[in-house]
C-alpha atoms as a PDB file:
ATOM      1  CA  UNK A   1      -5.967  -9.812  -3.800  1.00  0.00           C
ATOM      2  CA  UNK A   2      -3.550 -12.583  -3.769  1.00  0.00           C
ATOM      3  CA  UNK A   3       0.178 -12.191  -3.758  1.00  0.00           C
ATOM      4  CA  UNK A   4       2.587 -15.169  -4.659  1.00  0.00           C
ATOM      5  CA  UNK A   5       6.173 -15.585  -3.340  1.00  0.00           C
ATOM      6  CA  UNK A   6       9.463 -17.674  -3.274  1.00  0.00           C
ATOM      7  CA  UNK A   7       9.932 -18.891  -7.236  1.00  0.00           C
ATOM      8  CA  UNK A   8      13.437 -18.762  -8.563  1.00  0.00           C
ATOM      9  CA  UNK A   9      15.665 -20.664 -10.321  1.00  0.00           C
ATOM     10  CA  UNK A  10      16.996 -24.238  -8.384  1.00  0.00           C
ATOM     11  CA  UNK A  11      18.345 -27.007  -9.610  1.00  0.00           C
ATOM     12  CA  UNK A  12      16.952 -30.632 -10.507  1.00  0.00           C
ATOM     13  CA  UNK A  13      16.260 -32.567  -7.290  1.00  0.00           C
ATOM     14  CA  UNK A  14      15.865 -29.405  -5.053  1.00  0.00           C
ATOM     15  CA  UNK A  15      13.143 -27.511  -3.576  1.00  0.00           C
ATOM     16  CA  UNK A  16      11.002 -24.281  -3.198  1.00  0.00           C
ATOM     17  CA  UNK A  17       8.479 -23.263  -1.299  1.00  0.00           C
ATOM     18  CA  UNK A  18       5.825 -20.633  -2.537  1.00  0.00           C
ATOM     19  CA  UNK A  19       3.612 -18.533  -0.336  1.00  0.00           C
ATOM     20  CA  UNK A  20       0.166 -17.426  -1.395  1.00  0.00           C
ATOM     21  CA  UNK A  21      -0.816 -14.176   0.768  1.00  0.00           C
ATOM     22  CA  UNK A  22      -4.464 -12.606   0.463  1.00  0.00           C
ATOM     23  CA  UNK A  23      -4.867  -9.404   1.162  1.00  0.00           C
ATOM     24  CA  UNK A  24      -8.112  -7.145   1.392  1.00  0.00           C
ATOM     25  CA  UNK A  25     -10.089  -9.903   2.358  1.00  0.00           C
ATOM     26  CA  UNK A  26     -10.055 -13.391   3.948  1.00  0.00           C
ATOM     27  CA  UNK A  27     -10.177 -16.949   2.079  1.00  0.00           C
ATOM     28  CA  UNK A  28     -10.573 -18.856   5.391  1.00  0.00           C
ATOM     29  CA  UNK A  29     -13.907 -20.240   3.739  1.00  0.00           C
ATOM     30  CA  UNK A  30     -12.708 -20.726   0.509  1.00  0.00           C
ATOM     31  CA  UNK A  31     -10.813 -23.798  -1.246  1.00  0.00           C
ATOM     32  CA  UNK A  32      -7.277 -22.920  -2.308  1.00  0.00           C
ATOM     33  CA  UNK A  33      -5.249 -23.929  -4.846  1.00  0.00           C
ATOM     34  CA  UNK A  34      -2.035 -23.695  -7.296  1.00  0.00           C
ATOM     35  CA  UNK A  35      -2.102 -23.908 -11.066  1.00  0.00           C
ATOM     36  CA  UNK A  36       0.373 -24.056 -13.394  1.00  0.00           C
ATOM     37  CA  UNK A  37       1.325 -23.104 -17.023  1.00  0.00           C
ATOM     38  CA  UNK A  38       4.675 -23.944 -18.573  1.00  0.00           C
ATOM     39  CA  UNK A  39       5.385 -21.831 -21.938  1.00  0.00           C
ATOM     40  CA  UNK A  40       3.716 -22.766 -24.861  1.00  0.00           C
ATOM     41  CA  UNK A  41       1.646 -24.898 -22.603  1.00  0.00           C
ATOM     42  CA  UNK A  42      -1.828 -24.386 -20.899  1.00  0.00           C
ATOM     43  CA  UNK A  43      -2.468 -23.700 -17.556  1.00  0.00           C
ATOM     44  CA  UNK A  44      -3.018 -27.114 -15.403  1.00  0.00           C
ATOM     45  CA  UNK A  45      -3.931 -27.917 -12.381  1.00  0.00           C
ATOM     46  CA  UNK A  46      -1.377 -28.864  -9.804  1.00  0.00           C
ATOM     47  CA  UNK A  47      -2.576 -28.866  -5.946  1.00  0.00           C
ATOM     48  CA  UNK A  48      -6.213 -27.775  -3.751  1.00  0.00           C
ATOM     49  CA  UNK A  49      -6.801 -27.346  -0.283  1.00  0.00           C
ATOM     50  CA  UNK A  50      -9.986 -27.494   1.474  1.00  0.00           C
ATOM     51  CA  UNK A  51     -11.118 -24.525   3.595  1.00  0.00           C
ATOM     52  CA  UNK A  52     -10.223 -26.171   7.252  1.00  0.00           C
ATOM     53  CA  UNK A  53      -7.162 -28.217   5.161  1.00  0.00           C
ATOM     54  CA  UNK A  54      -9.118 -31.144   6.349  1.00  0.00           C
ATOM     55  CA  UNK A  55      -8.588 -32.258   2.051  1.00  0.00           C
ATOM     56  CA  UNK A  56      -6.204 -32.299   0.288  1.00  0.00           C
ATOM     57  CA  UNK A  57      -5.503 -33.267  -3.736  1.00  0.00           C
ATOM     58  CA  UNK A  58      -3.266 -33.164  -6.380  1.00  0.00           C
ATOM     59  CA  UNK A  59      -2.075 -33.915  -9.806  1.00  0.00           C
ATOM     60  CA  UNK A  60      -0.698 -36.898 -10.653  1.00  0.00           C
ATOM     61  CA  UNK A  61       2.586 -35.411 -11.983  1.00  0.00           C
ATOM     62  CA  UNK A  62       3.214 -33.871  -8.295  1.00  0.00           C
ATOM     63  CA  UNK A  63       2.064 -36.350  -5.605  1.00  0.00           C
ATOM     64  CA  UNK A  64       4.405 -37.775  -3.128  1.00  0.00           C
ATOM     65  CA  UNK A  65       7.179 -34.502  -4.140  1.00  0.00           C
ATOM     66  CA  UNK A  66       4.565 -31.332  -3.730  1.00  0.00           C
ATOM     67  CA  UNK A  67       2.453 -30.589  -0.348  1.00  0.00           C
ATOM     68  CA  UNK A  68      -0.007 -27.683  -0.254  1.00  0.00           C
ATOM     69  CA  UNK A  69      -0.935 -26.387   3.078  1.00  0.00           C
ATOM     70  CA  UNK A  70      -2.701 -23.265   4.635  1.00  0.00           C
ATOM     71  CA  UNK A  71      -2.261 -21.149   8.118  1.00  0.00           C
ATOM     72  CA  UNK A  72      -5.816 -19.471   7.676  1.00  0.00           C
ATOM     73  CA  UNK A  73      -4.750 -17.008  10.833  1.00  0.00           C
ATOM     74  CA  UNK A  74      -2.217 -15.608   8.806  1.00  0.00           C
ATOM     75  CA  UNK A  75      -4.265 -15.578   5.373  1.00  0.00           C
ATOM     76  CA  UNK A  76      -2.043 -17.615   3.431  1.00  0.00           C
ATOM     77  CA  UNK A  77      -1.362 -20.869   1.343  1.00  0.00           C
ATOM     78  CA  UNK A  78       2.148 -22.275   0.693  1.00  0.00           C
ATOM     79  CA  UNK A  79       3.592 -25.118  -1.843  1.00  0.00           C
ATOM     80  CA  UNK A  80       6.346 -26.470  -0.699  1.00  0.00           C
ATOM     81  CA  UNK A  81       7.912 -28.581  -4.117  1.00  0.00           C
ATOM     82  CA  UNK A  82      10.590 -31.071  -3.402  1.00  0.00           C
ATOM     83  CA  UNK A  83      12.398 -33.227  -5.377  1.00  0.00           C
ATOM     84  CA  UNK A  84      12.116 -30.820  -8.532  1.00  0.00           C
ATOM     85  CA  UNK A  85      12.386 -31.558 -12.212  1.00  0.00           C
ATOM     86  CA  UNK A  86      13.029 -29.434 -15.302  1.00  0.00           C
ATOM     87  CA  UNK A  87       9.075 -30.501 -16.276  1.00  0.00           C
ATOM     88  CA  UNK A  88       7.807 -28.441 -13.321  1.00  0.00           C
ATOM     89  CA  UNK A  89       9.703 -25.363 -14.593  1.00  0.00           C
ATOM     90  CA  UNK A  90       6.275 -23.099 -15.470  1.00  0.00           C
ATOM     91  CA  UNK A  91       4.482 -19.967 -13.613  1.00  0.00           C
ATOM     92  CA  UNK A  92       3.111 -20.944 -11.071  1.00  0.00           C
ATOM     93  CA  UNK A  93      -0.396 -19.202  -9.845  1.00  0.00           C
ATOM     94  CA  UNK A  94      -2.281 -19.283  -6.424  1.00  0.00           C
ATOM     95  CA  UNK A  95      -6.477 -19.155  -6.655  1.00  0.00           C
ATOM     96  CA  UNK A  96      -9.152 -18.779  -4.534  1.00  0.00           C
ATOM     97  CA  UNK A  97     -12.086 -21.330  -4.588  1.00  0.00           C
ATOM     98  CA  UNK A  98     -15.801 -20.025  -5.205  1.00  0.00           C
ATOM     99  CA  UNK A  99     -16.965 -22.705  -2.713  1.00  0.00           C
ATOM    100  CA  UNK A 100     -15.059 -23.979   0.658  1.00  0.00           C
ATOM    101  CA  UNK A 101     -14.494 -27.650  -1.390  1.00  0.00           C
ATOM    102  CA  UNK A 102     -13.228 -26.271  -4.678  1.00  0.00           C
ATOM    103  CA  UNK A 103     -12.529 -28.301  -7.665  1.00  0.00           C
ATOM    104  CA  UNK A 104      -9.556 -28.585  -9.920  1.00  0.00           C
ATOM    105  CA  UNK A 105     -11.142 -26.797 -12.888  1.00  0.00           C
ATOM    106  CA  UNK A 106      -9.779 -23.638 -13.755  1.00  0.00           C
ATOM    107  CA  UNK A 107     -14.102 -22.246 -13.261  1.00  0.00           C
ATOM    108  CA  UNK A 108     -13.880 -23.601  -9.645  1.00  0.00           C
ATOM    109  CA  UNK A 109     -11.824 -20.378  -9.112  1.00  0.00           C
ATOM    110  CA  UNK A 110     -13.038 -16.766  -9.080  1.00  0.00           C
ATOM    111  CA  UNK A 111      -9.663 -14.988  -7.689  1.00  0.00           C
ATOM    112  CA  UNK A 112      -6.473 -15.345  -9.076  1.00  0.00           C
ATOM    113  CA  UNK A 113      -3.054 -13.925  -8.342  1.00  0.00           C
ATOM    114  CA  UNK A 114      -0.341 -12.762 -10.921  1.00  0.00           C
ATOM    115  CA  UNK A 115       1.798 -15.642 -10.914  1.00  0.00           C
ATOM    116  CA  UNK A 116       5.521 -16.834  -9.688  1.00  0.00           C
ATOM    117  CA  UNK A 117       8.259 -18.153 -11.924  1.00  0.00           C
ATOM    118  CA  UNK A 118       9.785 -21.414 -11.232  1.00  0.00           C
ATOM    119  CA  UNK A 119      12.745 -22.367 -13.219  1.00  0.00           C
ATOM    120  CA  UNK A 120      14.027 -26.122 -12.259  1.00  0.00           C
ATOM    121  CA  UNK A 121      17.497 -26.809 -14.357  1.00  0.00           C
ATOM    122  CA  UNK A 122      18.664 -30.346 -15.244  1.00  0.00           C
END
């Protein structure tokens, strides 16, 4: 099971930082990553994380403000977002890689959590 944490509401230019925590079993093997999906939208892509963090990637619309990281001892994947805009306002969802490389298809990723709102004002 995954668990998401820390969305809210922040204003334009500020930052968050979501945690991902697994529970019931480990990901330490497994790719990580966050999606995204704005209303009325789809759900994108936004950041992966290799098993040993050793790779990193992420969509163009985040690099250089989002970082994705993992502490596997503690079973958990964070996102901190800086420098937020109104366009990253969307639920955001944490997933679990079939495979310790992942992908950044939405079929790369067999477990899923229930989501977290972020709500970036202008």
């Amino acid at each position: 099971q995954l668990v998401e944490s820390g969305g809210g509401l922040m204003q334009a230019g500020g930052s968050l930082r979501l945690s991902c925590a697994a529970s019931g079993r480990t990901f330490s093997n497994n790719a990580m990553a966050w999606f995204r999906q704005a209303p009325g939208k789809e759900r994108e892509f936004v950041a992966a994380i290799s098993w040993s963090a050793g790779t990193t990637y992420y969509a163009d619309s985040v690099k250089g403000r989002f970082t994705i990281s993992r502490d596997n001892g503690k079973n958990t994947v964070y996102l901190q977002m800086n420098s937020l805009k109104p366009e990253d306002t969307a639920a955001y969802y944490c997933a679990a890689a079939r495979t310790p490389y992942g992908g950044r298809g939405e079929r790369d990723f067999g477990s899923w959590g229930q989501g977290t709102l972020v709500t970036v004002s202008s």
